[in-house]
C-alpha atoms as a PDB file:
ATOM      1  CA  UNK A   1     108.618 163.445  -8.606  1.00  0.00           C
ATOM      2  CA  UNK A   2     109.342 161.073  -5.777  1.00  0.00           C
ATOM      3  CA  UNK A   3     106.919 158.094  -5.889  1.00  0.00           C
ATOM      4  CA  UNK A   4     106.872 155.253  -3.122  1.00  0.00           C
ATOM      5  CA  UNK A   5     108.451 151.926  -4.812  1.00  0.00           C
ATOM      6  CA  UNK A   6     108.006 148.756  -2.511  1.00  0.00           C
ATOM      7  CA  UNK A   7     111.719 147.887  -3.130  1.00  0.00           C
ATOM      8  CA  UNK A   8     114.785 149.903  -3.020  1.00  0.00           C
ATOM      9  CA  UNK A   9     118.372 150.047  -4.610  1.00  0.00           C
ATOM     10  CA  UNK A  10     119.626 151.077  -7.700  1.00  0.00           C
ATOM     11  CA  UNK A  11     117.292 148.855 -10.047  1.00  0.00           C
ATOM     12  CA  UNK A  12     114.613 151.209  -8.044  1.00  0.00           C
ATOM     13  CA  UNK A  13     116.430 154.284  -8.481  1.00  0.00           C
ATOM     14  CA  UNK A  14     116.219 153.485 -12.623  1.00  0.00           C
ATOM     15  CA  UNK A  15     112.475 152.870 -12.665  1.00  0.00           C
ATOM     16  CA  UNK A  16     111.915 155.675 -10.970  1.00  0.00           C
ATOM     17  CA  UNK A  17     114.136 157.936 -13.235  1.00  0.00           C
ATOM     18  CA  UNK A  18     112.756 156.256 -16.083  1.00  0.00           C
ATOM     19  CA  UNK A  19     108.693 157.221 -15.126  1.00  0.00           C
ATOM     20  CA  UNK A  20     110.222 161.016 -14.967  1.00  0.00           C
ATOM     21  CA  UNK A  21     111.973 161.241 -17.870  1.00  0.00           C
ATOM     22  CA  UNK A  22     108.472 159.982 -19.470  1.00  0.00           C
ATOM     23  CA  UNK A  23     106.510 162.577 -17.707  1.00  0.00           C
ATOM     24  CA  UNK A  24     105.074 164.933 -20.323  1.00  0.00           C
ATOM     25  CA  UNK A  25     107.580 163.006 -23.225  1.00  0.00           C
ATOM     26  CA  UNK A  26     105.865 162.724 -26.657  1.00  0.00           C
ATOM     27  CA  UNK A  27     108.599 161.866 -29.021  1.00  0.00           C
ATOM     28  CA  UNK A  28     108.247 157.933 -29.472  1.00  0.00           C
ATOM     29  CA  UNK A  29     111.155 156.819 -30.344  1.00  0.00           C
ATOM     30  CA  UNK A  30     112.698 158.744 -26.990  1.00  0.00           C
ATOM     31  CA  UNK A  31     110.301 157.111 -25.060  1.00  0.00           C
ATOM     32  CA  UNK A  32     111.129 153.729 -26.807  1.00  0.00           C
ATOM     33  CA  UNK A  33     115.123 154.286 -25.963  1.00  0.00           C
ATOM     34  CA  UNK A  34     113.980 155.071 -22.184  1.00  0.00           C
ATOM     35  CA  UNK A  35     111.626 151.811 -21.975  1.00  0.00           C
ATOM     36  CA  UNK A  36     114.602 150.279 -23.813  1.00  0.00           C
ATOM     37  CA  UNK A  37     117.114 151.011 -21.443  1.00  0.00           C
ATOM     38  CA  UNK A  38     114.951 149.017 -18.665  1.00  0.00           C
ATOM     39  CA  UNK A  39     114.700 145.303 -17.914  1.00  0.00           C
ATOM     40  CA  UNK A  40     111.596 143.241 -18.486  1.00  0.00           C
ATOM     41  CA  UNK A  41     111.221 143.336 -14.498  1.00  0.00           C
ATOM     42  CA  UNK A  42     111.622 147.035 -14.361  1.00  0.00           C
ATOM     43  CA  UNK A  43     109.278 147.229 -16.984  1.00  0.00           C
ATOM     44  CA  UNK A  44     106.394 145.664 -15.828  1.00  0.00           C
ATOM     45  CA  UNK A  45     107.255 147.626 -12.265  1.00  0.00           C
ATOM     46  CA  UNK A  46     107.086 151.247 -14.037  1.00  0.00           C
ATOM     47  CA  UNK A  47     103.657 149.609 -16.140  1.00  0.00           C
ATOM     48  CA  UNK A  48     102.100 149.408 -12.717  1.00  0.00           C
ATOM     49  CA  UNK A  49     103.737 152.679 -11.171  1.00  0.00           C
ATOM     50  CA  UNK A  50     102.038 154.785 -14.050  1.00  0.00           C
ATOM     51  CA  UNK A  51      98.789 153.219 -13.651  1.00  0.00           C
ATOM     52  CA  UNK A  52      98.876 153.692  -9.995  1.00  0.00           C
ATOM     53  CA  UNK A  53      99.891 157.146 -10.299  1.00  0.00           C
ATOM     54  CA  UNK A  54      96.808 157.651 -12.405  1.00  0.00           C
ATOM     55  CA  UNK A  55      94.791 156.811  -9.308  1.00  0.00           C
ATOM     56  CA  UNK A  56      96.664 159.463  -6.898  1.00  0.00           C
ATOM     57  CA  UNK A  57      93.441 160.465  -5.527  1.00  0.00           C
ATOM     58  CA  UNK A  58      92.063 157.152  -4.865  1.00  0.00           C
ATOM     59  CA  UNK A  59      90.468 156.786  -1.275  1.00  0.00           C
ATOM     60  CA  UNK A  60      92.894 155.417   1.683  1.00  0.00           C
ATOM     61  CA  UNK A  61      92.132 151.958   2.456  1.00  0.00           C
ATOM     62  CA  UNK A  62      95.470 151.006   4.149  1.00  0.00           C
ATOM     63  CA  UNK A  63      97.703 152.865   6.287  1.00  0.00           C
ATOM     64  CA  UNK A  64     100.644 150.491   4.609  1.00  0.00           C
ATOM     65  CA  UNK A  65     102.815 152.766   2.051  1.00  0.00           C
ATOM     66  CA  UNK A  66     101.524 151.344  -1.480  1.00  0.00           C
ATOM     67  CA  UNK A  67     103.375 151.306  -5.129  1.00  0.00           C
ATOM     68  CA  UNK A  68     103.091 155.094  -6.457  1.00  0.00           C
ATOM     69  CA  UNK A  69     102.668 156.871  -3.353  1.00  0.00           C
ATOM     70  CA  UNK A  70     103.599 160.423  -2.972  1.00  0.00           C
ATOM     71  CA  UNK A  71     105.083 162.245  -0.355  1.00  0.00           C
ATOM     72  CA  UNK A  72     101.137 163.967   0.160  1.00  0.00           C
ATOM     73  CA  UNK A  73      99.315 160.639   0.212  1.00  0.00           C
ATOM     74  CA  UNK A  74     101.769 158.696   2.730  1.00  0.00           C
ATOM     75  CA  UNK A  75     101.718 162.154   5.140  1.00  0.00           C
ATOM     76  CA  UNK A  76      98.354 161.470   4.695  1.00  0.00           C
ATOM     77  CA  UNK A  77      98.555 157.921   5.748  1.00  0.00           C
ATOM     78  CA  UNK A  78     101.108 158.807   8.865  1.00  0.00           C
ATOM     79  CA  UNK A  79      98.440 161.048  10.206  1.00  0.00           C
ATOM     80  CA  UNK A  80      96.409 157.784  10.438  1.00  0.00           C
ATOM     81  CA  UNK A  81      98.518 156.027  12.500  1.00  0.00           C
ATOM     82  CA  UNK A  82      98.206 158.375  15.265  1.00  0.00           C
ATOM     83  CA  UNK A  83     100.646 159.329  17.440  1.00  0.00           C
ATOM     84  CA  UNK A  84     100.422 156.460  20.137  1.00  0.00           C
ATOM     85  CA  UNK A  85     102.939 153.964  19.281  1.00  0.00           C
ATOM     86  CA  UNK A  86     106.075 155.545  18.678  1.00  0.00           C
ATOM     87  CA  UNK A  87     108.109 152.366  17.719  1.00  0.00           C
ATOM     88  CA  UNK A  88     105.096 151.748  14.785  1.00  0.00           C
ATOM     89  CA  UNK A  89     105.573 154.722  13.464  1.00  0.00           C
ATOM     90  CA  UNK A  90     109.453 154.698  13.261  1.00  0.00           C
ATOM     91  CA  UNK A  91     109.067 150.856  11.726  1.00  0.00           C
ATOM     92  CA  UNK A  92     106.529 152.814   9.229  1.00  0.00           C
ATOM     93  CA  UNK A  93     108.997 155.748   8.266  1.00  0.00           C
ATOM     94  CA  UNK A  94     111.989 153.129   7.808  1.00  0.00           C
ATOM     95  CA  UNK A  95     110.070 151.917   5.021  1.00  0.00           C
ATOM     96  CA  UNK A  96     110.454 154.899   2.923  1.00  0.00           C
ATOM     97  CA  UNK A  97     113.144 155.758   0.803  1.00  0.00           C
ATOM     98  CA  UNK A  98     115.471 158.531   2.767  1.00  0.00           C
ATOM     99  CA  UNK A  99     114.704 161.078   0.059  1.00  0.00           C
ATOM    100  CA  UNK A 100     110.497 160.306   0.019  1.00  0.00           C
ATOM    101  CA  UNK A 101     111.080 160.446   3.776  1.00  0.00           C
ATOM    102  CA  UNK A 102     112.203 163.700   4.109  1.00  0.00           C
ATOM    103  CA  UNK A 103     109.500 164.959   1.374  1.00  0.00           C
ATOM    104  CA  UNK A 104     106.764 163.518   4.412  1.00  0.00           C
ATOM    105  CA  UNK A 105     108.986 165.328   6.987  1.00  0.00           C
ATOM    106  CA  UNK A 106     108.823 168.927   5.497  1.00  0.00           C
ATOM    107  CA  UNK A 107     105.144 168.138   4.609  1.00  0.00           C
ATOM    108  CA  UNK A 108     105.372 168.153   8.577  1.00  0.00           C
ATOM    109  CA  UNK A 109     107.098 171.013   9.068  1.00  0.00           C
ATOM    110  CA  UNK A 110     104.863 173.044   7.021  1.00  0.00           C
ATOM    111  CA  UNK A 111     101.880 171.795   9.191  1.00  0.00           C
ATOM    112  CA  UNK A 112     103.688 172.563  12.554  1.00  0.00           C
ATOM    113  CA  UNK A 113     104.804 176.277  11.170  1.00  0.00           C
ATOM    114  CA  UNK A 114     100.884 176.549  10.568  1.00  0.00           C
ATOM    115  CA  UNK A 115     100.307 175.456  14.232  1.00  0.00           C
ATOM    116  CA  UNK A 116     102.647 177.842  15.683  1.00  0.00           C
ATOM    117  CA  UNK A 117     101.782 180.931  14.042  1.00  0.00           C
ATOM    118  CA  UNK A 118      97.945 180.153  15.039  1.00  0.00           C
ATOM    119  CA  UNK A 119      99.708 179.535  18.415  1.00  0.00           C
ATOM    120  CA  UNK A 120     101.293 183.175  18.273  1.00  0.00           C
ATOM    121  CA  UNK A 121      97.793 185.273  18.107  1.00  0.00           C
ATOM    122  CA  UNK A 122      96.849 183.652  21.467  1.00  0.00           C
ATOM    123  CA  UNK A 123      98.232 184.786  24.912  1.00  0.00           C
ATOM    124  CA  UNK A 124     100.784 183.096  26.681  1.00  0.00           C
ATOM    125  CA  UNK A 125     101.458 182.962  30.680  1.00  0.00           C
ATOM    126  CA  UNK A 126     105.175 181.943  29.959  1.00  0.00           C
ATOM    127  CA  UNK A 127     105.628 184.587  26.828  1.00  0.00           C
ATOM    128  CA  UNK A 128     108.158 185.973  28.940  1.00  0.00           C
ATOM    129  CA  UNK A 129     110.548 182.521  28.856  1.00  0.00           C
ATOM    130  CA  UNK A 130     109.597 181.337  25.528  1.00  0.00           C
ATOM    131  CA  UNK A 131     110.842 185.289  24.388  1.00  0.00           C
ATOM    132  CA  UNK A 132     113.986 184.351  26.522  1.00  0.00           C
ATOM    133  CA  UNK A 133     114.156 180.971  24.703  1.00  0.00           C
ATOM    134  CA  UNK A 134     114.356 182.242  21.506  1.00  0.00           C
ATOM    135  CA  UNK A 135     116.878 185.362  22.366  1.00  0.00           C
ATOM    136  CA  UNK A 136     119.396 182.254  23.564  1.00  0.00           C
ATOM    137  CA  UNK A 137     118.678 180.197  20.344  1.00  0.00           C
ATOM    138  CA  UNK A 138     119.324 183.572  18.085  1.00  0.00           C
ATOM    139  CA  UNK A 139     122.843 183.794  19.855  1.00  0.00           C
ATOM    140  CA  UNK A 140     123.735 180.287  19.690  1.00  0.00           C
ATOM    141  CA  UNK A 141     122.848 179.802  15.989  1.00  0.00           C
ATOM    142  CA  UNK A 142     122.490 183.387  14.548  1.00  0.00           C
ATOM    143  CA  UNK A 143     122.277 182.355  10.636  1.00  0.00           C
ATOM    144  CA  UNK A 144     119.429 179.680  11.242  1.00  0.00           C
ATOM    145  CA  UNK A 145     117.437 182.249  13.034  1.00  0.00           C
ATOM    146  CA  UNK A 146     118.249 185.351  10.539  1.00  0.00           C
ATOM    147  CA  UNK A 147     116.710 182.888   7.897  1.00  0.00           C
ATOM    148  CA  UNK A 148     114.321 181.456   9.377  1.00  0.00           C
ATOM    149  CA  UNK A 149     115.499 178.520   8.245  1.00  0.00           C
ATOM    150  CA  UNK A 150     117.526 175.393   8.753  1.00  0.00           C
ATOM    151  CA  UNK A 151     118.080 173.341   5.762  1.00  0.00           C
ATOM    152  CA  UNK A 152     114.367 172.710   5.299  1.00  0.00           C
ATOM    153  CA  UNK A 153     113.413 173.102   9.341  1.00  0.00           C
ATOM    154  CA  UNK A 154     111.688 176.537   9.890  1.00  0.00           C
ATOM    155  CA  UNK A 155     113.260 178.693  12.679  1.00  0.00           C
ATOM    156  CA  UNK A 156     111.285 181.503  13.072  1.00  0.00           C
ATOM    157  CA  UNK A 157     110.882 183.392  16.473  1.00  0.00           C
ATOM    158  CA  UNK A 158     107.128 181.878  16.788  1.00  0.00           C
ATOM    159  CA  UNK A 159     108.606 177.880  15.650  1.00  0.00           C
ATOM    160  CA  UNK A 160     111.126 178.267  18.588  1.00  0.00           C
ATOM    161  CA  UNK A 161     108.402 179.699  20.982  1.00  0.00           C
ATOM    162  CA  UNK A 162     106.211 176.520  19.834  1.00  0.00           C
ATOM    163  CA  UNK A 163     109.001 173.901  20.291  1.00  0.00           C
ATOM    164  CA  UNK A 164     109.493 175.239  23.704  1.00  0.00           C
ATOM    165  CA  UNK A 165     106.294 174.840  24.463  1.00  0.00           C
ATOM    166  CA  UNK A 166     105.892 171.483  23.245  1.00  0.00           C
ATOM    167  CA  UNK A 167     109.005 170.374  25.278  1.00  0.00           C
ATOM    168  CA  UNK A 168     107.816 171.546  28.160  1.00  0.00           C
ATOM    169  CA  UNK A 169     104.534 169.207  27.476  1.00  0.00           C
ATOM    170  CA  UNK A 170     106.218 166.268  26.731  1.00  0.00           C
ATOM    171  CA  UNK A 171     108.718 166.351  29.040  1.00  0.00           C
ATOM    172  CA  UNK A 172     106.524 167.553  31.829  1.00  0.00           C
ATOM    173  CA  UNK A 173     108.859 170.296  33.211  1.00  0.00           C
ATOM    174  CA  UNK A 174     108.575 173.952  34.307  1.00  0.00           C
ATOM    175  CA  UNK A 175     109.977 177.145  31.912  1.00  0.00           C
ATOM    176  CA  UNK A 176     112.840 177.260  33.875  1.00  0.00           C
ATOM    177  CA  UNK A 177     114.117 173.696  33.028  1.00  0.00           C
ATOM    178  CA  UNK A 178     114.081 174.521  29.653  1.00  0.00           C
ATOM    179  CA  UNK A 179     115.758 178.064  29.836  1.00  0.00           C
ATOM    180  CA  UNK A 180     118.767 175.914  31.256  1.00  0.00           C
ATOM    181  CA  UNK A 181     118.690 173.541  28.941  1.00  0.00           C
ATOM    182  CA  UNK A 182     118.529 176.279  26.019  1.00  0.00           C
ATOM    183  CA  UNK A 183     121.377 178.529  27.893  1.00  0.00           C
ATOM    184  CA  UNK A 184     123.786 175.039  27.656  1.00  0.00           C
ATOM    185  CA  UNK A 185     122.865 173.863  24.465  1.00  0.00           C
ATOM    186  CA  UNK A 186     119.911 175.047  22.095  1.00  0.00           C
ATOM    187  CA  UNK A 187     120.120 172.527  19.609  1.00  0.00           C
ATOM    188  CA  UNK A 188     117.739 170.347  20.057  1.00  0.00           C
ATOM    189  CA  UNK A 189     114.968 173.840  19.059  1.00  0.00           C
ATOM    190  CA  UNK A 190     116.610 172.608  15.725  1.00  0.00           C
ATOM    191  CA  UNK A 191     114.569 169.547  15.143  1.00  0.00           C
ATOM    192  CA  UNK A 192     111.040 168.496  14.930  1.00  0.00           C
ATOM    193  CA  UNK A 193     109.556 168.509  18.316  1.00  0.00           C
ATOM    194  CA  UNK A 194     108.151 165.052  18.174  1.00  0.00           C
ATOM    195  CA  UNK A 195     111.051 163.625  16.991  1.00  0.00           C
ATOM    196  CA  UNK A 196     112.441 165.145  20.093  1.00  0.00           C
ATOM    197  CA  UNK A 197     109.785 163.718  21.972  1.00  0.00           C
ATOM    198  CA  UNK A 198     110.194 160.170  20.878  1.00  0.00           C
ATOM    199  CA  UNK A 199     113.967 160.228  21.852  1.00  0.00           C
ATOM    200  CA  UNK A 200     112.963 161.503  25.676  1.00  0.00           C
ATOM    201  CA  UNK A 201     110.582 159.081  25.959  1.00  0.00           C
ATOM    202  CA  UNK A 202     113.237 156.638  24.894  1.00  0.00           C
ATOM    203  CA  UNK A 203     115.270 158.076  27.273  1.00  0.00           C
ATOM    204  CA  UNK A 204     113.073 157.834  30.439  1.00  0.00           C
ATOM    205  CA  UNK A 205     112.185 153.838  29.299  1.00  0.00           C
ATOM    206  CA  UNK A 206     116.404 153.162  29.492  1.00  0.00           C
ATOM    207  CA  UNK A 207     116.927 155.513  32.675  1.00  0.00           C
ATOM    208  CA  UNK A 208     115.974 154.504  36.000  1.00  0.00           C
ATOM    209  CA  UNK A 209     113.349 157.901  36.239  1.00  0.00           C
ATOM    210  CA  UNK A 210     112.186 160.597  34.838  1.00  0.00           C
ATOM    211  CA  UNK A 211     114.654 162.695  37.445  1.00  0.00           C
ATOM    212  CA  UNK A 212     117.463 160.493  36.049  1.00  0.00           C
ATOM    213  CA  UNK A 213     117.120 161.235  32.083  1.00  0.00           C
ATOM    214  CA  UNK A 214     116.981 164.585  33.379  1.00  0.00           C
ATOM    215  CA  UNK A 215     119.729 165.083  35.476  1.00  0.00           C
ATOM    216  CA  UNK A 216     122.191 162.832  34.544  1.00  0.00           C
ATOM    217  CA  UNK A 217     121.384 163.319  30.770  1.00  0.00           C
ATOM    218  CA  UNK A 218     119.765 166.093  29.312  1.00  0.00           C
ATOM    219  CA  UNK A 219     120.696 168.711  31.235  1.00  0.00           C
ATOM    220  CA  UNK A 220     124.088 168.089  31.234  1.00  0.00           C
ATOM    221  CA  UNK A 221     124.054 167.581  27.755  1.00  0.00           C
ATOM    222  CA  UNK A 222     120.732 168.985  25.902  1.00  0.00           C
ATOM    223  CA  UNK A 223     122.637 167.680  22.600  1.00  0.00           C
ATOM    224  CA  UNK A 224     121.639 164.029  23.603  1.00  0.00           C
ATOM    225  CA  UNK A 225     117.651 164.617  22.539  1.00  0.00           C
ATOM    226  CA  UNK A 226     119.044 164.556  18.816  1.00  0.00           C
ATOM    227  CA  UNK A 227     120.248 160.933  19.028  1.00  0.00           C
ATOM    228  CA  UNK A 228     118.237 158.384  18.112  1.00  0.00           C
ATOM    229  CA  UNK A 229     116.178 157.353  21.024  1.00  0.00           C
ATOM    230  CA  UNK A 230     116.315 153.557  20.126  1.00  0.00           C
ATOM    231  CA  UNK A 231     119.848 153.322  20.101  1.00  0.00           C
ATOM    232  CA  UNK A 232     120.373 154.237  23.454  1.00  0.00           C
ATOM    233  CA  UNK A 233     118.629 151.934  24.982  1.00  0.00           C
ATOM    234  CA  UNK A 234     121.434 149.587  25.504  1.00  0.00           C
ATOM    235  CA  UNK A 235     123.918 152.284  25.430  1.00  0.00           C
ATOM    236  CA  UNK A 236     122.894 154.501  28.505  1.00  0.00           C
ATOM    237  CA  UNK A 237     125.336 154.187  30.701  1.00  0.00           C
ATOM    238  CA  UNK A 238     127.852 155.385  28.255  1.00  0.00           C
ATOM    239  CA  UNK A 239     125.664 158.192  27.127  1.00  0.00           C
ATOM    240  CA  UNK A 240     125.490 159.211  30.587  1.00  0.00           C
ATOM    241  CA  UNK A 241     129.623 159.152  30.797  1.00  0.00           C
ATOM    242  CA  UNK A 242     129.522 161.312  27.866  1.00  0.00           C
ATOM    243  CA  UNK A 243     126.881 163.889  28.858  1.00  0.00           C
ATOM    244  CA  UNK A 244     129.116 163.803  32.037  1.00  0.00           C
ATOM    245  CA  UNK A 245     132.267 164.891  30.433  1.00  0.00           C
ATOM    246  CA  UNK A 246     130.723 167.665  28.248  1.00  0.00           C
ATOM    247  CA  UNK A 247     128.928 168.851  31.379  1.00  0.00           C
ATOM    248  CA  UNK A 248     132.746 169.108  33.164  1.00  0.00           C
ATOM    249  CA  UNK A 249     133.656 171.109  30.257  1.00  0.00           C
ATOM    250  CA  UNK A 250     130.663 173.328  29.294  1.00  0.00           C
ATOM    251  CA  UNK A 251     132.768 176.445  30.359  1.00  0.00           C
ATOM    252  CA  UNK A 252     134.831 176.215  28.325  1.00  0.00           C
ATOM    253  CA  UNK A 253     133.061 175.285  24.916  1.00  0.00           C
ATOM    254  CA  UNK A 254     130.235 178.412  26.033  1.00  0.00           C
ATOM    255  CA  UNK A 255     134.020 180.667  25.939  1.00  0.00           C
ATOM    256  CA  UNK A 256     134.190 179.742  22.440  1.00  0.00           C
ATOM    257  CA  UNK A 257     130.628 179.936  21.528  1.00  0.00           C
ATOM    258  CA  UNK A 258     130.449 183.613  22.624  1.00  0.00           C
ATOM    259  CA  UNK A 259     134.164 184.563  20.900  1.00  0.00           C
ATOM    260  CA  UNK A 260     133.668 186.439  17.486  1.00  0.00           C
ATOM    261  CA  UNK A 261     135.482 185.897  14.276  1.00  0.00           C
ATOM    262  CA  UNK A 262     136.855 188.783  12.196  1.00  0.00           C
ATOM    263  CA  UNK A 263     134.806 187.934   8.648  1.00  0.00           C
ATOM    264  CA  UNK A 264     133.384 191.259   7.951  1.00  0.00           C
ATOM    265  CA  UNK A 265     131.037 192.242  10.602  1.00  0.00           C
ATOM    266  CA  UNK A 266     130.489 190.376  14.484  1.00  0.00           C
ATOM    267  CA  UNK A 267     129.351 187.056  14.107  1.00  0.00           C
ATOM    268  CA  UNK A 268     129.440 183.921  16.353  1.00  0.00           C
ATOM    269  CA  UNK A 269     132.100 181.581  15.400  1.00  0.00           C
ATOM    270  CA  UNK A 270     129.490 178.707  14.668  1.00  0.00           C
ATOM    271  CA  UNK A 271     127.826 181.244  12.134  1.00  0.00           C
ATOM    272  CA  UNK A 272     128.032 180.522   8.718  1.00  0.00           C
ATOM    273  CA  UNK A 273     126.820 181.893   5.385  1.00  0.00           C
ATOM    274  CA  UNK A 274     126.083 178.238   4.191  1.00  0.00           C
ATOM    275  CA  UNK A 275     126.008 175.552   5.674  1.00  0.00           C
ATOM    276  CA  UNK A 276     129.261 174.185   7.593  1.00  0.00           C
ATOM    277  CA  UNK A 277     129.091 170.243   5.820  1.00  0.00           C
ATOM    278  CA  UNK A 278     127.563 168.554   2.782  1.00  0.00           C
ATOM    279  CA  UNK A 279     126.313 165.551   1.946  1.00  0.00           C
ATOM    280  CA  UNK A 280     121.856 166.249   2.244  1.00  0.00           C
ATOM    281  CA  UNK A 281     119.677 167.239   4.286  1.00  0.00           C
ATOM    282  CA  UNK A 282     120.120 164.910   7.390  1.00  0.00           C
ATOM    283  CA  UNK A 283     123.973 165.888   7.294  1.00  0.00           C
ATOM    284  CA  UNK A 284     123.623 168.312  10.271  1.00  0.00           C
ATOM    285  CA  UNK A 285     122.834 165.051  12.353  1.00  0.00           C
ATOM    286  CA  UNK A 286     125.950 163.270  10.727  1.00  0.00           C
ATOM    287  CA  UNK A 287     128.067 165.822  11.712  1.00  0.00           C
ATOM    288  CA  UNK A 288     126.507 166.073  15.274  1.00  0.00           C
ATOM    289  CA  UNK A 289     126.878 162.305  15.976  1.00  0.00           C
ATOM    290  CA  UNK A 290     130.658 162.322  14.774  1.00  0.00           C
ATOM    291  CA  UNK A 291     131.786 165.065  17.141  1.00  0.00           C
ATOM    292  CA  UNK A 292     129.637 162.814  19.542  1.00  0.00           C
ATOM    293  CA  UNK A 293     131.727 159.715  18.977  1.00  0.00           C
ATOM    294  CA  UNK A 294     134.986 161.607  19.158  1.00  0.00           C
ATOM    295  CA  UNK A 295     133.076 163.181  22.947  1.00  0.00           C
ATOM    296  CA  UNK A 296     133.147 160.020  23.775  1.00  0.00           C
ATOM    297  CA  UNK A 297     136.303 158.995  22.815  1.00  0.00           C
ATOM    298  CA  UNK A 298     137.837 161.802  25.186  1.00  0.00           C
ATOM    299  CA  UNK A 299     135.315 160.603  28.048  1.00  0.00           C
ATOM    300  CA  UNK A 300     136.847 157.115  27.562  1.00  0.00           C
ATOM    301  CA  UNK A 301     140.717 158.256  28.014  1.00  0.00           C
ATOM    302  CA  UNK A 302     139.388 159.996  31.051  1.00  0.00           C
ATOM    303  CA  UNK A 303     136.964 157.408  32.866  1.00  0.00           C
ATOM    304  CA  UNK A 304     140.672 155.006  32.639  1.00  0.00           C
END
């Protein structure tokens, strides 16, 4: 059980352990070596995380994470925020411990699976390019979308359809914009779409337009939408170096995409029975903004 603590660390980490171990525990003396094992601090912190774990169902005053929240109660509190100010609701989210963090995120991801399968019974003008969407998604990341699954992020046909959709909203553009941003790089159907959305509204407030985040970022390099937004606010012009340099060599990394390995049966050389690199859940991202340093690296050499 993950539990919101108002401080973090490892002194954290042990109070929390210690309320779990306790969970359910009815032998005495093994819950006298557990208290034992705590100091007087940390004591009086897991005193007051049991009693306000007691109260789980108490009514939400505050929309300020409080001592023994769980991952339901704080999603519960996000949805209060609204979705308005996006820089309030990243300062909000920073709060939480990485791991209760995620717990909220797949909370979301439930919820937005939900909204897209509702969105699936109803008829669609632009079926026709979300279908097309998804077909170029399945081929650039074939084991994600034979599971349905990415780490925790659902990637079934209708969650792609709905992402679409929603970037096409946000980012006020017609099918076709995002059918060649999909056929370049289809990452970005990967992630949460409002996560997505935060970092192109970043995007637009560093560029000099809308037409300029567009042109000279995102479709030259859809991968940029997974960045964090904030941080490229004072890095733009270098992003836009980079998405300049993978744009010269798109042909050649879609060559490789569409090559085949010999493991058994035809799959795509980026498909993979389990995941590719370690290290939790946000490690995709890790791995994604290391090849993105090293991108830029090579951009570098060539700008001089």
């Amino acid at each position: 059980v993950f539990l919101y603590l108002p401080e973090s660390g490892p002194r954290a980490a042990q109070v929390l352990e210690a309320y779990n171990k306790l969970l359910g525990e009815t032998d005495q003396e093994i819950a006298a070596e557990i208290l034992g094992a705590l100091e007087p601090e940390q004591r009086v912190t897991l005193k007051a995380l049991i009693e306000a774990a007691k109260e789980k169902d108490r009514p939400i005053t505050t929309t300020e994470p409080e001592l023994g929240d769980s991952a339901e109660r704080l999603h519960r509190k996000l949805r209060r925020l609204g979705g308005e100010d996006d820089e309030e609701i990243a300062a909000w989210r920073r709060r939480l411990d990485p791991i209760l963090a995620q717990a909220v995120q797949e909370i979301i991801e439930v919820e937005q699976a939900e909204l897209a399968d509702k969105e699936a019974a109803l008829e669609h003008s632009d079926e026709a390019e979300a279908m097309e969407v998804y077909e170029i998604f399945r081929t650039q990341f074939p084991k994600p979308a034979e599971k349905g699954q990415y780490f925790t992020t659902p990637c079934r046909e209708n969650d792609i359809k709905y992402r679409f959709r929603r970037m096409k909203e946000f980012m006020e553009v017609d099918s076709g914009t995002i059918l060649a941003m999909a056929e370049r790089d289809a990452s970005p159907f990967l992630s949460d779409p409002d996560f997505i959305r935060r970092n192109w509204k970043a995007m637009v407030e560093a560029c000099d337009s809308k037409e300029d985040a567009l042109q000279n970022l995102v479709l030259k390099h859809p991968g940029s939408l997974i960045a964090q937004g904030a941080a490229l606010k004072d890095k733009i012009g270098e992003a836009k170096l980079t998405a300049s340099f993978i744009d010269a060599t798109s042909g050649i990394s879609k060559f490789f995409r569409n090559m085949v390995s010999d493991n058994g049966r035809r799959t795509f050389i980026n498909a993979r029975e389990e995941p590719a690199f370690g290290g939790g859940l946000p490690a995709w991202k890790r791995q994604w903004e290391e090849e993105e340093r090293e991108k830029r690296r090579q951009a570098n050499k060539a700008a001089k």
